[in-house]
PDB file of N, CA and C in Angstrom:
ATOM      1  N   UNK A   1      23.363  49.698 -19.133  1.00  0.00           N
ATOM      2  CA  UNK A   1      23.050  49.516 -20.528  1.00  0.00           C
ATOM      3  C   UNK A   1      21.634  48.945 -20.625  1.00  0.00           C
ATOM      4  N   UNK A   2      20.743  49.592 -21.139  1.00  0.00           N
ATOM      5  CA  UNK A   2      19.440  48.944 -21.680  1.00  0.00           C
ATOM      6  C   UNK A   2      19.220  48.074 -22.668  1.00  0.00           C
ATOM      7  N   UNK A   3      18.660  47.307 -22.974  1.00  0.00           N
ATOM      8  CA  UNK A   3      18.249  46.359 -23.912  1.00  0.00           C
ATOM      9  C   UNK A   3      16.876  46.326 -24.631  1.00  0.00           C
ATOM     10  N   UNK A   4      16.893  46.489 -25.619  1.00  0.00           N
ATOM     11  CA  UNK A   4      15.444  46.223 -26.303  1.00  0.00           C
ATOM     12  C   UNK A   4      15.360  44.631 -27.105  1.00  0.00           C
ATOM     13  N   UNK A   5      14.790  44.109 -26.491  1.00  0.00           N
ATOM     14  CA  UNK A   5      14.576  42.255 -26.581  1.00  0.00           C
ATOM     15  C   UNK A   5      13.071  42.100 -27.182  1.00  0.00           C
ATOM     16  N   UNK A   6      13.609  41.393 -28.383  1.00  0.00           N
ATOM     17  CA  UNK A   6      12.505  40.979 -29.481  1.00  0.00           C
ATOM     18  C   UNK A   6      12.618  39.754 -29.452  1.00  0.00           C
ATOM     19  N   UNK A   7      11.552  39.142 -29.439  1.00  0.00           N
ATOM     20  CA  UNK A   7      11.114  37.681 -28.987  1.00  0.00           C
ATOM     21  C   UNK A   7       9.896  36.968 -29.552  1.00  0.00           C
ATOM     22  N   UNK A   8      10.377  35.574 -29.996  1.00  0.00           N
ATOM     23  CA  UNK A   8       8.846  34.873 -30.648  1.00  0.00           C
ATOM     24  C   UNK A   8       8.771  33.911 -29.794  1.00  0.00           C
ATOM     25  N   UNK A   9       7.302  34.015 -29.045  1.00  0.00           N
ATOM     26  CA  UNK A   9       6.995  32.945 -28.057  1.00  0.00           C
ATOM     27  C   UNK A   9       7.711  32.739 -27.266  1.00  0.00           C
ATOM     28  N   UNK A  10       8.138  33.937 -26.522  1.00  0.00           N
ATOM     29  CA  UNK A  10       9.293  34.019 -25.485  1.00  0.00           C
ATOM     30  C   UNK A  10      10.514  33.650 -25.849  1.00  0.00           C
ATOM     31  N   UNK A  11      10.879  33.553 -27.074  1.00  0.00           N
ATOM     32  CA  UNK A  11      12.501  33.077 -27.026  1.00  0.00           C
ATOM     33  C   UNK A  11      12.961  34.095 -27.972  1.00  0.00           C
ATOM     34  N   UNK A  12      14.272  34.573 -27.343  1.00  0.00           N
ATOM     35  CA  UNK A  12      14.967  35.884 -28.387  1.00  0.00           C
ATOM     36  C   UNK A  12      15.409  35.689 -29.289  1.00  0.00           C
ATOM     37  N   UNK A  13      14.887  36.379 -30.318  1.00  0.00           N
ATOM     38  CA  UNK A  13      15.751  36.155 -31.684  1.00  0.00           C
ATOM     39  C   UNK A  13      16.747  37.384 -31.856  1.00  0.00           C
ATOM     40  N   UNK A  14      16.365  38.387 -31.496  1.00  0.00           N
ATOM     41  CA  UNK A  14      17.421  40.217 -31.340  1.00  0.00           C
ATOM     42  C   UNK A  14      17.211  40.642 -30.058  1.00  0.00           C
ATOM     43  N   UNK A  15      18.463  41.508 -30.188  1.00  0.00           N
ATOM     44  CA  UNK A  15      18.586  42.594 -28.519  1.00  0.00           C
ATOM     45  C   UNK A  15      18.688  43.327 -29.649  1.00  0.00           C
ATOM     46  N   UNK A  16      18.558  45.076 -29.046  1.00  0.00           N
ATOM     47  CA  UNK A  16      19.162  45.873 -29.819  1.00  0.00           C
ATOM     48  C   UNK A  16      19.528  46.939 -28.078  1.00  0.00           C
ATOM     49  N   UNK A  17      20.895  47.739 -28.636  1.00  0.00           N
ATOM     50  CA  UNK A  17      21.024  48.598 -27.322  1.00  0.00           C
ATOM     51  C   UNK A  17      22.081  49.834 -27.995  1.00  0.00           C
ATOM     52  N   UNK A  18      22.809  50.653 -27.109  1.00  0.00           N
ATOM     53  CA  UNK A  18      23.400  51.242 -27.753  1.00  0.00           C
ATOM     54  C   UNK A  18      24.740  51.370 -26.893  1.00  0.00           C
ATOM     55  N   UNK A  19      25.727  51.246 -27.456  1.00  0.00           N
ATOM     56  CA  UNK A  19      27.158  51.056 -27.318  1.00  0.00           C
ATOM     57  C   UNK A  19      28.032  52.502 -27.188  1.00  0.00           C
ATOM     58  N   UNK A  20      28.695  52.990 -26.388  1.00  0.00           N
ATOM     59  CA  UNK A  20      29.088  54.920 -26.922  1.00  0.00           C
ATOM     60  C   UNK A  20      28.523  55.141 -27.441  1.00  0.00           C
ATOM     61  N   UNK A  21      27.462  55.632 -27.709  1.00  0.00           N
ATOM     62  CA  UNK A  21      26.078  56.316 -28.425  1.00  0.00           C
ATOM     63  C   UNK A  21      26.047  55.690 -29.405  1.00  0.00           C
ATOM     64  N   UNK A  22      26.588  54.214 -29.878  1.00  0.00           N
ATOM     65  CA  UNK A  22      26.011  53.628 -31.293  1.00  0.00           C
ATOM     66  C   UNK A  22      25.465  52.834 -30.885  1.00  0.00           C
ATOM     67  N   UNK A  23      24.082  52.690 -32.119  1.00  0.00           N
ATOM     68  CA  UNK A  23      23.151  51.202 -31.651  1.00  0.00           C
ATOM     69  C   UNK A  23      24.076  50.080 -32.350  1.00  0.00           C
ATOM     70  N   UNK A  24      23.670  48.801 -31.627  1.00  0.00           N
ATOM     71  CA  UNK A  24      24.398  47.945 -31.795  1.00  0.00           C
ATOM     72  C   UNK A  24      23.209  46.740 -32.163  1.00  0.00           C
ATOM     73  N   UNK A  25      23.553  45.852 -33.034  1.00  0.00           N
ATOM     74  CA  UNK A  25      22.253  44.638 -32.961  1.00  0.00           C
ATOM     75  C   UNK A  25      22.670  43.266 -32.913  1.00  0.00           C
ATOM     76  N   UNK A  26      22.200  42.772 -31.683  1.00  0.00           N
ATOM     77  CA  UNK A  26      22.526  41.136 -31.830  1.00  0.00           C
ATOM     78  C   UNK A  26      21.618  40.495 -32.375  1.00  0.00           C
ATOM     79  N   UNK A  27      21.875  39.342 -33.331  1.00  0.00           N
ATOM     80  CA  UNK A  27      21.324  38.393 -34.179  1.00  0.00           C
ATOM     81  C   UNK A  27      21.344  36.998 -33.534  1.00  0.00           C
ATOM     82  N   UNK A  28      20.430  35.935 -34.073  1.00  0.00           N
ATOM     83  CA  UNK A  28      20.856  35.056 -33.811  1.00  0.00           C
ATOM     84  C   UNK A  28      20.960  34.759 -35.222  1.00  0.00           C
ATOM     85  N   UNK A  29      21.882  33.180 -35.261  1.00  0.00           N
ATOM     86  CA  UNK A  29      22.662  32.756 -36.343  1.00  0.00           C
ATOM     87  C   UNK A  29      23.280  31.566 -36.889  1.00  0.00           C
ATOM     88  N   UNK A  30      23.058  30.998 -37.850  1.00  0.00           N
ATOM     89  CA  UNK A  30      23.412  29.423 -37.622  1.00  0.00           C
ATOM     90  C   UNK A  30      25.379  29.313 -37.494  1.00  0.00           C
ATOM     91  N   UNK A  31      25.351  28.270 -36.855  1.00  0.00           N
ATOM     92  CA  UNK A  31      26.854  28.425 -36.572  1.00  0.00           C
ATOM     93  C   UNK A  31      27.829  28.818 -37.901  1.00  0.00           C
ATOM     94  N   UNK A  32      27.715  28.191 -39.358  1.00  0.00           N
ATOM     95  CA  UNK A  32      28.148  27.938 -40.024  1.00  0.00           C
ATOM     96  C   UNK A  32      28.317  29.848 -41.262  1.00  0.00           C
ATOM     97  N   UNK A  33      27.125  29.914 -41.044  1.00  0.00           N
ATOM     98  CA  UNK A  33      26.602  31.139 -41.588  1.00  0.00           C
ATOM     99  C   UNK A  33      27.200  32.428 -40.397  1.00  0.00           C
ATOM    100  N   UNK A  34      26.918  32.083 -39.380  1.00  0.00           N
ATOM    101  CA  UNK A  34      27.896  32.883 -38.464  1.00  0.00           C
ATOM    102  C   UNK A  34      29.072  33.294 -38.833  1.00  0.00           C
ATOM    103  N   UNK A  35      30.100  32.402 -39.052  1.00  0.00           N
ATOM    104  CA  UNK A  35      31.475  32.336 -39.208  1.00  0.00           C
ATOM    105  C   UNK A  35      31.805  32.614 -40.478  1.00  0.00           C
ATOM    106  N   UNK A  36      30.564  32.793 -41.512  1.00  0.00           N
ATOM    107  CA  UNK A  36      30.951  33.189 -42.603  1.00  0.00           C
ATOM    108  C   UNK A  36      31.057  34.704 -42.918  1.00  0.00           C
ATOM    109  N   UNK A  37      29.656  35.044 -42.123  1.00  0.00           N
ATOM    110  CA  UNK A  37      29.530  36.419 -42.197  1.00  0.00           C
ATOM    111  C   UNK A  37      30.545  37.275 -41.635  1.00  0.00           C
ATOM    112  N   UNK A  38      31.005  36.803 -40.232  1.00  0.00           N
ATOM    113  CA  UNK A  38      32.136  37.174 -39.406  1.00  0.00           C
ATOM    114  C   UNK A  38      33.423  37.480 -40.381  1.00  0.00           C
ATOM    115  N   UNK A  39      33.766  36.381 -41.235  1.00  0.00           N
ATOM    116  CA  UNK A  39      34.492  36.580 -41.932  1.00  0.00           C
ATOM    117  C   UNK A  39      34.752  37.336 -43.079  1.00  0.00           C
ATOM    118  N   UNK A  40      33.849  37.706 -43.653  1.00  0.00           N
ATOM    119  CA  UNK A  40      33.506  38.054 -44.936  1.00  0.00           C
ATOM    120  C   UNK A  40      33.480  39.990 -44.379  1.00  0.00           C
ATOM    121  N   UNK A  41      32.836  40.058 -43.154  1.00  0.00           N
ATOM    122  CA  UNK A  41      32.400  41.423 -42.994  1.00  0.00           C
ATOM    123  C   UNK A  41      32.581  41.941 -41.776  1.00  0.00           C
ATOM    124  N   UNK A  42      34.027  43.198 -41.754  1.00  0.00           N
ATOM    125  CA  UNK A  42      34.379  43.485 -40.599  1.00  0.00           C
ATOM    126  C   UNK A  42      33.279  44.265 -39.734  1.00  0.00           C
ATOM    127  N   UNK A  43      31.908  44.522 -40.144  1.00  0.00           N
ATOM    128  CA  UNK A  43      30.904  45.237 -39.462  1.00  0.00           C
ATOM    129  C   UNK A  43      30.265  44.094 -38.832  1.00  0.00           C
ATOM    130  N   UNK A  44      30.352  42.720 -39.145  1.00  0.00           N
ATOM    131  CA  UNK A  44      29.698  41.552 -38.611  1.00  0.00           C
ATOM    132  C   UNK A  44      30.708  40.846 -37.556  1.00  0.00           C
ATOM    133  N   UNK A  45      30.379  40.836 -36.335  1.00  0.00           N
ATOM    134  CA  UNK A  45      31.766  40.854 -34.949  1.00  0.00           C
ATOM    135  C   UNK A  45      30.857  39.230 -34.343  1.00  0.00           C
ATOM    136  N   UNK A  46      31.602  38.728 -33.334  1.00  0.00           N
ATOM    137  CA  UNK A  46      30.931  37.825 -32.451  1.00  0.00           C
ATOM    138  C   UNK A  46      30.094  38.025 -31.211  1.00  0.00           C
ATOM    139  N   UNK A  47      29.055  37.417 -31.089  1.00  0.00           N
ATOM    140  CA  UNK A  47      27.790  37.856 -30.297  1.00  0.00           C
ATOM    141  C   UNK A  47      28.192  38.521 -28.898  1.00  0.00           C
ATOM    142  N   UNK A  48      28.182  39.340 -28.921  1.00  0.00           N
ATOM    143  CA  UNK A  48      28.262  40.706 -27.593  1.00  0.00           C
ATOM    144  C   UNK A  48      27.761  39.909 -26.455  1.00  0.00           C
ATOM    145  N   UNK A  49      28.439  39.328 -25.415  1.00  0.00           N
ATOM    146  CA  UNK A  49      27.203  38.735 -24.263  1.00  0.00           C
ATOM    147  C   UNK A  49      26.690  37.670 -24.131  1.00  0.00           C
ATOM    148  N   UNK A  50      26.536  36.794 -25.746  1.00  0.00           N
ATOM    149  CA  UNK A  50      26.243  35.733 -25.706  1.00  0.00           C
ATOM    150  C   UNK A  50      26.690  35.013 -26.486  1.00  0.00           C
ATOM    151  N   UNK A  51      26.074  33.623 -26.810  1.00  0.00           N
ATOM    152  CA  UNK A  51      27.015  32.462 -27.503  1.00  0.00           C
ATOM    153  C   UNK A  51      27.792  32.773 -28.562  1.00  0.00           C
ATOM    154  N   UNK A  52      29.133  32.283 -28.445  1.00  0.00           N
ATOM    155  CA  UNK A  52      29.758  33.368 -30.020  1.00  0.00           C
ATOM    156  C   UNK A  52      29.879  32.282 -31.447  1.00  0.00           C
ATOM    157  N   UNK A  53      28.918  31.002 -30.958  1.00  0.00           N
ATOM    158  CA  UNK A  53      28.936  30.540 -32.055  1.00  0.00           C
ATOM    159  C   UNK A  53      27.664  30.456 -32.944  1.00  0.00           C
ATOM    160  N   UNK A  54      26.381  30.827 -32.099  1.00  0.00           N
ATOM    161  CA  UNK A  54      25.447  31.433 -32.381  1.00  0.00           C
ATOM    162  C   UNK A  54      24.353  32.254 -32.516  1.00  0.00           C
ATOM    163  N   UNK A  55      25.492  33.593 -32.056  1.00  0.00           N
ATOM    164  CA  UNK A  55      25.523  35.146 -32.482  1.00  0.00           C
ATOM    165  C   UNK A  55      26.098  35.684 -32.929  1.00  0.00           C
ATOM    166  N   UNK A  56      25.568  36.558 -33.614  1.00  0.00           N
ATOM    167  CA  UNK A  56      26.626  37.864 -34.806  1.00  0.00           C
ATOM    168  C   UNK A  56      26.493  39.281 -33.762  1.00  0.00           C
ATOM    169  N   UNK A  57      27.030  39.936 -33.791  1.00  0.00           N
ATOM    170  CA  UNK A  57      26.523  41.730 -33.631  1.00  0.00           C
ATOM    171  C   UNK A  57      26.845  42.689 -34.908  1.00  0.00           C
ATOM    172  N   UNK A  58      25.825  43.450 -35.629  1.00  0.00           N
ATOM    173  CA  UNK A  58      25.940  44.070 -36.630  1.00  0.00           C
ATOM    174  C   UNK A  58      26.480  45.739 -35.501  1.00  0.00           C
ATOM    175  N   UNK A  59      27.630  45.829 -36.265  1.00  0.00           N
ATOM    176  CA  UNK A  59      28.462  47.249 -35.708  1.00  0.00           C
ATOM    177  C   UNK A  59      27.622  48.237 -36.288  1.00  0.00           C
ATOM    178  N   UNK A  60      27.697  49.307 -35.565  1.00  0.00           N
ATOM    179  CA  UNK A  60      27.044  50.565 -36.280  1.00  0.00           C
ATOM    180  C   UNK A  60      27.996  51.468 -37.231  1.00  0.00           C
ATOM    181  N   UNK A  61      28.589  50.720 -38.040  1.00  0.00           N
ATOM    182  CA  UNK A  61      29.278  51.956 -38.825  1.00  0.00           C
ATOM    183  C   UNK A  61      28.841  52.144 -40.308  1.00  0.00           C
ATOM    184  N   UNK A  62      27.559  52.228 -40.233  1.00  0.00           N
ATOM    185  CA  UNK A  62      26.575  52.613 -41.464  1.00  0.00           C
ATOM    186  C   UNK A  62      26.818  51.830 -42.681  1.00  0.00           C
ATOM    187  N   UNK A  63      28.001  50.740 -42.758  1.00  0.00           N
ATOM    188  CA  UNK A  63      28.251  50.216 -43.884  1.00  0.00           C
ATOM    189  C   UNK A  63      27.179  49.011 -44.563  1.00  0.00           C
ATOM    190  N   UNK A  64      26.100  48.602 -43.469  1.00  0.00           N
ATOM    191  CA  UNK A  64      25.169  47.133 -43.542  1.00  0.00           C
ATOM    192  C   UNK A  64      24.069  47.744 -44.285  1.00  0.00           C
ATOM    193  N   UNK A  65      24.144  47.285 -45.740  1.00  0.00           N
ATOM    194  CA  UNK A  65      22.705  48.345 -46.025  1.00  0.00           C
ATOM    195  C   UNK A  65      21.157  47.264 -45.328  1.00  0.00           C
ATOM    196  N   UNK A  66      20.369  48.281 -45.443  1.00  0.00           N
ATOM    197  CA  UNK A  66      18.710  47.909 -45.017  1.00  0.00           C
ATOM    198  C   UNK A  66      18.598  46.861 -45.401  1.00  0.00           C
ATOM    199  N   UNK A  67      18.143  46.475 -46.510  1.00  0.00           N
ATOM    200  CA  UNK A  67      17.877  45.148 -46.849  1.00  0.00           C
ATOM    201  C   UNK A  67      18.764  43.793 -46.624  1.00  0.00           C
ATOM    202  N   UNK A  68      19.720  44.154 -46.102  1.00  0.00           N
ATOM    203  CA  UNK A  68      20.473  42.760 -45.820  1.00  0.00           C
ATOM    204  C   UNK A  68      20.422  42.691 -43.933  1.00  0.00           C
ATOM    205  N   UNK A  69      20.335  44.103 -43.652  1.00  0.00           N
ATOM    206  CA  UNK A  69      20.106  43.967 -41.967  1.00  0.00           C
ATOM    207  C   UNK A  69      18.450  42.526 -41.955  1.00  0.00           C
ATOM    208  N   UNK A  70      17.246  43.647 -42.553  1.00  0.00           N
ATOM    209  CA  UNK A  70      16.133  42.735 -43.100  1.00  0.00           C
ATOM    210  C   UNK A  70      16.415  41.224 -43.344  1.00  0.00           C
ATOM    211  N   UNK A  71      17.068  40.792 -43.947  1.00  0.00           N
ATOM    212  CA  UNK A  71      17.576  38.979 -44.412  1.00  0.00           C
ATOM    213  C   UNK A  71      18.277  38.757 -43.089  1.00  0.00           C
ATOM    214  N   UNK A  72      18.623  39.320 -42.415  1.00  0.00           N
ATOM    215  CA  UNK A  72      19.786  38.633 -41.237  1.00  0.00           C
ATOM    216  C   UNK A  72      18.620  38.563 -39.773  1.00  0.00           C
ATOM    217  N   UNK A  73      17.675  39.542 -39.853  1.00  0.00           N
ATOM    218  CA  UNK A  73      16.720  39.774 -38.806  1.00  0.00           C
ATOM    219  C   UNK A  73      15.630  38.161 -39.233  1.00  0.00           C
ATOM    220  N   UNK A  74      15.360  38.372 -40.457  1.00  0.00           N
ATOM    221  CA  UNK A  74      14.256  37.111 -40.350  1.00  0.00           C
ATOM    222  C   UNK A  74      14.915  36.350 -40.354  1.00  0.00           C
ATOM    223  N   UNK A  75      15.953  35.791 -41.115  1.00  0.00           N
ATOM    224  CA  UNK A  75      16.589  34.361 -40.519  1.00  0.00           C
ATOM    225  C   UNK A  75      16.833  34.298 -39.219  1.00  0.00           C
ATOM    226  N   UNK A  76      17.196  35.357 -38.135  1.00  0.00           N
ATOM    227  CA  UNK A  76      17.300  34.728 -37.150  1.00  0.00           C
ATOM    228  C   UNK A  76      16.310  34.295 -36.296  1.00  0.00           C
ATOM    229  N   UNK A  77      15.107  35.042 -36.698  1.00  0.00           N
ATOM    230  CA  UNK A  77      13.357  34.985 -36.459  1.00  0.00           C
ATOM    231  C   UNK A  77      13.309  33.397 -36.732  1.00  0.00           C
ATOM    232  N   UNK A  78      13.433  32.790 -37.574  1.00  0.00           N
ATOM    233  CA  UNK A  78      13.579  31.967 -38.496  1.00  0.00           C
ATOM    234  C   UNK A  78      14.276  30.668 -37.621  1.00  0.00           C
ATOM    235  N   UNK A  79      15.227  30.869 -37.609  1.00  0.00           N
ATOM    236  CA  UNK A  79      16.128  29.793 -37.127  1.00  0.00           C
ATOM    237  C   UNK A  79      15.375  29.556 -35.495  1.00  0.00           C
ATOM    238  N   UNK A  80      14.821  30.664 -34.662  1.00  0.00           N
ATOM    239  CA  UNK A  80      13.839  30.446 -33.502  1.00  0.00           C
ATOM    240  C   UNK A  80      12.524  29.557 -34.075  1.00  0.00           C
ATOM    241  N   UNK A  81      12.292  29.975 -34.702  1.00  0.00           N
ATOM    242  CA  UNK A  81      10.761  29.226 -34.764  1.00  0.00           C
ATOM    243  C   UNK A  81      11.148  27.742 -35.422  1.00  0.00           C
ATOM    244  N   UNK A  82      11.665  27.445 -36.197  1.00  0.00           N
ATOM    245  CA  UNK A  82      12.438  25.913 -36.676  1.00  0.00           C
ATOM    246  C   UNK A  82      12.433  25.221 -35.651  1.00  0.00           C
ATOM    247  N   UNK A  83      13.154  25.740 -34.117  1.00  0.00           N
ATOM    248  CA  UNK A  83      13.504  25.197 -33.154  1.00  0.00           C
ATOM    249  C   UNK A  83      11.749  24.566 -32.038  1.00  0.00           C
ATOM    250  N   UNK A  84      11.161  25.488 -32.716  1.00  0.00           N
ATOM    251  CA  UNK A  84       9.263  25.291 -31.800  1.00  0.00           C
ATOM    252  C   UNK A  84       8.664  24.015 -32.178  1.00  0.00           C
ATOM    253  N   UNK A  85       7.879  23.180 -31.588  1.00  0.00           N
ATOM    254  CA  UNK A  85       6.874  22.585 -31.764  1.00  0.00           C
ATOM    255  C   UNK A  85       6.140  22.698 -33.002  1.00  0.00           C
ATOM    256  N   UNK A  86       5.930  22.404 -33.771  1.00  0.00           N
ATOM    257  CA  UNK A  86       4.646  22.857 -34.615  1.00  0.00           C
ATOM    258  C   UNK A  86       4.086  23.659 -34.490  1.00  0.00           C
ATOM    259  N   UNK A  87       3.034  22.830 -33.279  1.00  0.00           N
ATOM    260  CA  UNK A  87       1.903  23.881 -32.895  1.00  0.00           C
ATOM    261  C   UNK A  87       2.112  24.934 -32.275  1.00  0.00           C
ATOM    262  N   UNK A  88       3.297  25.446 -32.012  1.00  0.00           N
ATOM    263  CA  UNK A  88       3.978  26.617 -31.427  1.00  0.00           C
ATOM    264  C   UNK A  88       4.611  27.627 -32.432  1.00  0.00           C
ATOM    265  N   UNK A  89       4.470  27.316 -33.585  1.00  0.00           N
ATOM    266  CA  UNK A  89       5.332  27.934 -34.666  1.00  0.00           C
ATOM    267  C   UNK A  89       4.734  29.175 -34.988  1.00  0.00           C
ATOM    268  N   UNK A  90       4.525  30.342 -35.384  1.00  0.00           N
ATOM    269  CA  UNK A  90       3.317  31.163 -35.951  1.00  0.00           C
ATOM    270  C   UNK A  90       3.637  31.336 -37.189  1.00  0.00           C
ATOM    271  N   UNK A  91       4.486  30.697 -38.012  1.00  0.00           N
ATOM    272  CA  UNK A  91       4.547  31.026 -39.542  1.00  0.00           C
ATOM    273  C   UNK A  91       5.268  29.337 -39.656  1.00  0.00           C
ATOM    274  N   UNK A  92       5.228  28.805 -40.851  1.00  0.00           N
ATOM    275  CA  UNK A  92       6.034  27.700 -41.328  1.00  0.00           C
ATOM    276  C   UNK A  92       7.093  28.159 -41.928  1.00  0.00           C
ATOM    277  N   UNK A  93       8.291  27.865 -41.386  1.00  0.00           N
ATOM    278  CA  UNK A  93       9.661  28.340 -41.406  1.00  0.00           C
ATOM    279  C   UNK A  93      10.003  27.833 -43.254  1.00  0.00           C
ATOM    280  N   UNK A  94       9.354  27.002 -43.376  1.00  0.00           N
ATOM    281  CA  UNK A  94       9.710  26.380 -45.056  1.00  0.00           C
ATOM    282  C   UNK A  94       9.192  26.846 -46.111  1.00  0.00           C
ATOM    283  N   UNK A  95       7.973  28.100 -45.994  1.00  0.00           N
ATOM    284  CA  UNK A  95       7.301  28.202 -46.722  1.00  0.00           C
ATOM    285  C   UNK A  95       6.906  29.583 -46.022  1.00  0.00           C
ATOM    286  N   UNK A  96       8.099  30.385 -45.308  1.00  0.00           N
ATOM    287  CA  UNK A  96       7.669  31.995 -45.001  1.00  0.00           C
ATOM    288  C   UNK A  96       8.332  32.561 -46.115  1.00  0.00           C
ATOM    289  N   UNK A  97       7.731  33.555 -46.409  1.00  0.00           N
ATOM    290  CA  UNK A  97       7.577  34.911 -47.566  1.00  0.00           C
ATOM    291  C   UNK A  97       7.481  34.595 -48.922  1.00  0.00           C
ATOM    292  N   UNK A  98       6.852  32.992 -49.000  1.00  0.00           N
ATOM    293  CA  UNK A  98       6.837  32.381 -50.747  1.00  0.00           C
ATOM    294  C   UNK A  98       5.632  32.951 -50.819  1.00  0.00           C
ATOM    295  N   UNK A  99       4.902  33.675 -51.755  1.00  0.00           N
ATOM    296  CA  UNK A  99       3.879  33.491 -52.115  1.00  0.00           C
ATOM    297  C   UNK A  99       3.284  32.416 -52.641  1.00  0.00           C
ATOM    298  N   UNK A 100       2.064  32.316 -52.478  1.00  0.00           N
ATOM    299  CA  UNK A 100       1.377  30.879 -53.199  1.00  0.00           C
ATOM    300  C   UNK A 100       0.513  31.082 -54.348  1.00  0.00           C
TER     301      UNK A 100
END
């Protein structure tokens, strides 16, 4: 199985790979928001491989529209860079996509 690993400042925020010919996407995820989504949405499963309290895997059965895949990708972008140094951050996690 191959992996395509997206990473800020070396630390993963997504894998993406493909499962019986479906792509599959791991997220990262706050624990709480995890377990909600899990719950709420049988296309939202526990992290494939890794921590299952803070990872999701979005299933491929076409039901996740675009724009909410989009909100689940930057928060988990998001929840990585929170975790950086400051001076390690490349966007301010409090004040990404506000305009000013």
């Amino acid at each position: 199985m191959d992996w395509d690993v997206y990473k800020v400042r070396g630390t993963v925020f997504m894998l993406q790979t493909v499962v019986a010919g479906e792509p599959i996407v791991l997220l990262k995820a706050a624990p709480a928001g995890a377990l909600s989504l899990r719950t709420a949405r049988a296309d939202i499963t526990l992290g494939c491989h890794m921590n299952k309290q803070h990872w999701i895997t979005l299933q491929p059965d076409g039901g996740l529209d675009a724009a909410f895949v989009d909100e689940l990708v930057t928060e988990s972008y998001l929840l990585v860079v929170e975790n950086m140094s400051q001076t390690q951050q490349p966007v301010d996690p409090a004040t990404f996509g506000q305009r000013s």
